[in-house]
N, C-alpha and C. Protein backbone atom coordinates (compact mmCIF):
# COMPACT_ATOMS: atom_id res chain seq x y z
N UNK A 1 2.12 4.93 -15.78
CA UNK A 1 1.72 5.32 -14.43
C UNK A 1 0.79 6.52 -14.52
N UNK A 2 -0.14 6.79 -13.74
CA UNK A 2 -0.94 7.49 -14.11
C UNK A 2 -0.33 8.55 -12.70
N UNK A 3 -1.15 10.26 -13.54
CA UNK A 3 -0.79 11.10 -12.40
C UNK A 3 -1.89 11.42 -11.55
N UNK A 4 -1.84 11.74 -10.08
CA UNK A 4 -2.91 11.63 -9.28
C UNK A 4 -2.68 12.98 -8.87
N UNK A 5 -3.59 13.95 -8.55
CA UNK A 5 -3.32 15.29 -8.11
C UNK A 5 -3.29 15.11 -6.31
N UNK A 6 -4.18 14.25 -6.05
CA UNK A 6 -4.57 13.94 -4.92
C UNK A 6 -4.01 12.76 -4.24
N UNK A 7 -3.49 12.44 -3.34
CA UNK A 7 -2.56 11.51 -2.75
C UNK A 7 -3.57 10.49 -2.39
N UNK A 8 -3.00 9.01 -3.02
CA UNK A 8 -4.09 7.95 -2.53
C UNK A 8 -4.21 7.63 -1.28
N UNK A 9 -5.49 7.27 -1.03
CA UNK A 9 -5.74 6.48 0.08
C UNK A 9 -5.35 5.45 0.60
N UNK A 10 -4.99 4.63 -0.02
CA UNK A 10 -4.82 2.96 -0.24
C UNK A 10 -3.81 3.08 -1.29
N UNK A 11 -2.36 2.01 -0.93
CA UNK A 11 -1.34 1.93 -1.70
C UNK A 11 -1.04 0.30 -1.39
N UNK A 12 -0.92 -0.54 -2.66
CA UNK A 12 -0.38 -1.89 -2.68
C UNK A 12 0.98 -2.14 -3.34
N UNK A 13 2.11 -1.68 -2.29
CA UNK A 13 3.61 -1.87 -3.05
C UNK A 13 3.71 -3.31 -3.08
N UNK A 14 4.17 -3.64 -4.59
CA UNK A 14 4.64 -5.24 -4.87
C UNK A 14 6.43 -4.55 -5.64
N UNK A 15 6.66 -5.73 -5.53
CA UNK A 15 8.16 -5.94 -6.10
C UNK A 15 9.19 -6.69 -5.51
N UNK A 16 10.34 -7.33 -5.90
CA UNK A 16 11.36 -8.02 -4.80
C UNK A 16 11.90 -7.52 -3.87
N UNK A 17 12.13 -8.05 -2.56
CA UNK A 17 12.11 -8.34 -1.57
C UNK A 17 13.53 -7.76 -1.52
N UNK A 18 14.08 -6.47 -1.50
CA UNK A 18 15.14 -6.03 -1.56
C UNK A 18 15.43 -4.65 -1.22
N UNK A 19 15.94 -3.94 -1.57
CA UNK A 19 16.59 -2.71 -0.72
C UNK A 19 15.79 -1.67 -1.23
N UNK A 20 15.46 -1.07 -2.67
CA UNK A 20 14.56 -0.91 -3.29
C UNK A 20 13.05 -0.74 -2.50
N UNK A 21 12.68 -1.68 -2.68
CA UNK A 21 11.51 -1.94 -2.19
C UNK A 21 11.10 -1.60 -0.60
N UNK A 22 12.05 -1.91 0.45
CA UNK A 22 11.84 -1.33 1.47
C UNK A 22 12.10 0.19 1.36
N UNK A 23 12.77 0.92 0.59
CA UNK A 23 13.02 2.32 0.82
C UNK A 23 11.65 2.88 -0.37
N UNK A 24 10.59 2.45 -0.64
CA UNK A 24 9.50 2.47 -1.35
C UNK A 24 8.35 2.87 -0.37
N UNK A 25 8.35 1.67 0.54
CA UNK A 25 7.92 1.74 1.83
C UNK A 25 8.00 2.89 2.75
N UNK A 26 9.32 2.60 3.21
CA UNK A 26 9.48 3.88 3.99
C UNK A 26 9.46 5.31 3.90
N UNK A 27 9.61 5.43 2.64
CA UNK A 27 9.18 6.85 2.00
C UNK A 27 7.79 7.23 1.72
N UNK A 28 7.32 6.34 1.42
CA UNK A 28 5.38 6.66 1.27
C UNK A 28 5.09 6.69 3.19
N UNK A 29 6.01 5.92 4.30
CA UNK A 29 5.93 6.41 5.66
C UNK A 29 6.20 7.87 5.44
N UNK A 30 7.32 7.79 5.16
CA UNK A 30 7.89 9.32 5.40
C UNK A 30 6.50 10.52 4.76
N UNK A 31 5.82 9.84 3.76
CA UNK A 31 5.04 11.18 3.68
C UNK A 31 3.22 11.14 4.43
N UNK A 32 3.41 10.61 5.59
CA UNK A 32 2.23 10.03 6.36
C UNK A 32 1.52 8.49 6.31
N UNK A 33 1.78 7.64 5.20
CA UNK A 33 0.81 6.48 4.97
C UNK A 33 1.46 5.81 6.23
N UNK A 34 0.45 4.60 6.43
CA UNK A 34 1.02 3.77 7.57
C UNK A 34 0.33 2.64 6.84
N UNK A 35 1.41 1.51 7.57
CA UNK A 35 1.04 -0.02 7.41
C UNK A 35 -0.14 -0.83 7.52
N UNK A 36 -1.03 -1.33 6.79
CA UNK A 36 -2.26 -1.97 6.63
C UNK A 36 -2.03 -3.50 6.88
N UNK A 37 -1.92 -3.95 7.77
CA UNK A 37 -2.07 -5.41 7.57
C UNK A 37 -0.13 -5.94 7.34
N UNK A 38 -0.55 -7.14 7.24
CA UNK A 38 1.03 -7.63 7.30
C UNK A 38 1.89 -7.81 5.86
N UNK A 39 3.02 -7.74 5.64
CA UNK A 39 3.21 -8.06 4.60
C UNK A 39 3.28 -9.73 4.10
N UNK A 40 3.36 -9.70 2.28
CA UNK A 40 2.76 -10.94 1.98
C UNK A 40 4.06 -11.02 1.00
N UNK A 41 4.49 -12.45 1.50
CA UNK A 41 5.76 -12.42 0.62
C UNK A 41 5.54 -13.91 -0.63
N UNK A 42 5.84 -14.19 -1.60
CA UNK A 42 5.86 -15.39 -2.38
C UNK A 42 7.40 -15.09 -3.09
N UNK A 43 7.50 -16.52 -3.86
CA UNK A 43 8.37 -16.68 -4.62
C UNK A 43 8.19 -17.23 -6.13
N UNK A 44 9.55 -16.65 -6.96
CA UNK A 44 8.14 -16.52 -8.52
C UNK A 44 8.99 -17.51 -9.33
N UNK A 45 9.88 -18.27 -8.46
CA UNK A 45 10.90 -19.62 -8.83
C UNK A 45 12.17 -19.04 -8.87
N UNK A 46 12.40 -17.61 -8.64
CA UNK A 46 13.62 -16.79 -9.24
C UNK A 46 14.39 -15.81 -8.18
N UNK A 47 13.10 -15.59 -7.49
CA UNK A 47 12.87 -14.69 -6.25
C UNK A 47 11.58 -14.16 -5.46
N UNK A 48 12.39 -13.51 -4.57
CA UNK A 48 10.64 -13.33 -3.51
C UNK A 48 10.52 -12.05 -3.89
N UNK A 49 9.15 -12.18 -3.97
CA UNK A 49 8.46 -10.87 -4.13
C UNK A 49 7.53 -10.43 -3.13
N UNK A 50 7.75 -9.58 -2.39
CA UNK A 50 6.71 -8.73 -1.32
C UNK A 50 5.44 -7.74 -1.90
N UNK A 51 4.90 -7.82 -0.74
CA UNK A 51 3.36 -6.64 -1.12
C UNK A 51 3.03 -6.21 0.53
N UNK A 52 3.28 -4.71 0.35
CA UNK A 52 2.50 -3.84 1.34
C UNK A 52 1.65 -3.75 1.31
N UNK A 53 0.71 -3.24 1.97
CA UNK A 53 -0.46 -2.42 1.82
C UNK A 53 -0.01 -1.31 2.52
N UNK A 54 -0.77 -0.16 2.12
CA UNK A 54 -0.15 1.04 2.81
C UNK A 54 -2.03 2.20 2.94
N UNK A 55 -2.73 2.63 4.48
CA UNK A 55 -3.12 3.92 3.97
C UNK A 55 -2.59 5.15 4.59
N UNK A 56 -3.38 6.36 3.98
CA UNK A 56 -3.19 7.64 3.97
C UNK A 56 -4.24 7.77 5.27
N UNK A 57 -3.94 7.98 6.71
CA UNK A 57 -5.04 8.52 7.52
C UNK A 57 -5.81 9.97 7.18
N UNK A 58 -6.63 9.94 7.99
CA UNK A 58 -7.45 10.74 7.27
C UNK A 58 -7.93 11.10 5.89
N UNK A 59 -7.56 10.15 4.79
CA UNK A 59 -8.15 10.10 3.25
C UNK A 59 -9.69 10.58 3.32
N UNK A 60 -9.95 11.30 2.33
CA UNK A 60 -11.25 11.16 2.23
C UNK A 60 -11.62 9.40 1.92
N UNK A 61 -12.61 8.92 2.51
CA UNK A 61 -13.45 8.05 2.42
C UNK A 61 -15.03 7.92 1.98
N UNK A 62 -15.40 7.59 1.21
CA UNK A 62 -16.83 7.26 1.28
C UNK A 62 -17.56 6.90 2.21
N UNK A 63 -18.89 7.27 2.53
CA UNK A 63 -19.27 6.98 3.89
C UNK A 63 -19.92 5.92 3.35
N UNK A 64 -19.70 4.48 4.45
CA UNK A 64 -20.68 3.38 4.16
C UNK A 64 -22.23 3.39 3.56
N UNK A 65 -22.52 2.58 2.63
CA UNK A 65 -23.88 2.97 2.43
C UNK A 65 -24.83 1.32 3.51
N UNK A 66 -26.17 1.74 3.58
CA UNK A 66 -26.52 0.75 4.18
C UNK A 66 -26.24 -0.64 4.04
N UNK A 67 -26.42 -0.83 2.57
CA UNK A 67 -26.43 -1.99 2.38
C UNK A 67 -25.32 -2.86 2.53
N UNK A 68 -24.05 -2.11 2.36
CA UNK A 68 -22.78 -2.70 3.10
C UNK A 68 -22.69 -2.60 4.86
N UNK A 69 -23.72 -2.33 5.25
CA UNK A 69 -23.48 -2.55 6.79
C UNK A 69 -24.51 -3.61 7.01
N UNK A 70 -25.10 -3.84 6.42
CA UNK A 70 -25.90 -5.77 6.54
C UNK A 70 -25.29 -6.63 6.75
C-alpha cells in the first residue's frame, strides 16, 4: 500500500459484501468523502464482491484542458 501525505480525491473500495467492507465505507464518510455513483456488486462463484466509489469534495482538481471539453 502506498503512503499518501495528501488525502485522495477519488477512492474505489472493492472487497466482499460484508461488515468489513461497509465500515470501510463509512469511515472514509466519516472523514468527509461522499458517494460517487451507485454501488456495483458481482459474484466471484464463492461470494459477492462490492465496489464504491468514493470523492473527497473540494480535492484539488485539475482544471479541464480544452481539448477534453470538445
Amino acid at each position: 500500500m502506498s503512503d499518501f501525505s495528501e488525502p485522495l480525491g477519488y477512492r474505489l473500495i472493492t472487497g466482499p459484501d460484508d461488515a468489513e467492507f461497509c465500515a470501510r465505507v463509512s469511515g472514509l464518510l466519516d472523514q468527509g468523502y461522499r458517494l460517487y455513483g451507485s454501488p456495483a456488486l458481482t459474484f466471484n462463484g464463492e461470494r459477492v464482491i462490492a465496489a464504491q466509489a468514493l470523492v473527497l469534495p473540494n480535492s484539488a482538481r485539475p482544471e479541464p484542458s480544452e481539448a477534453s471539453l470538445r
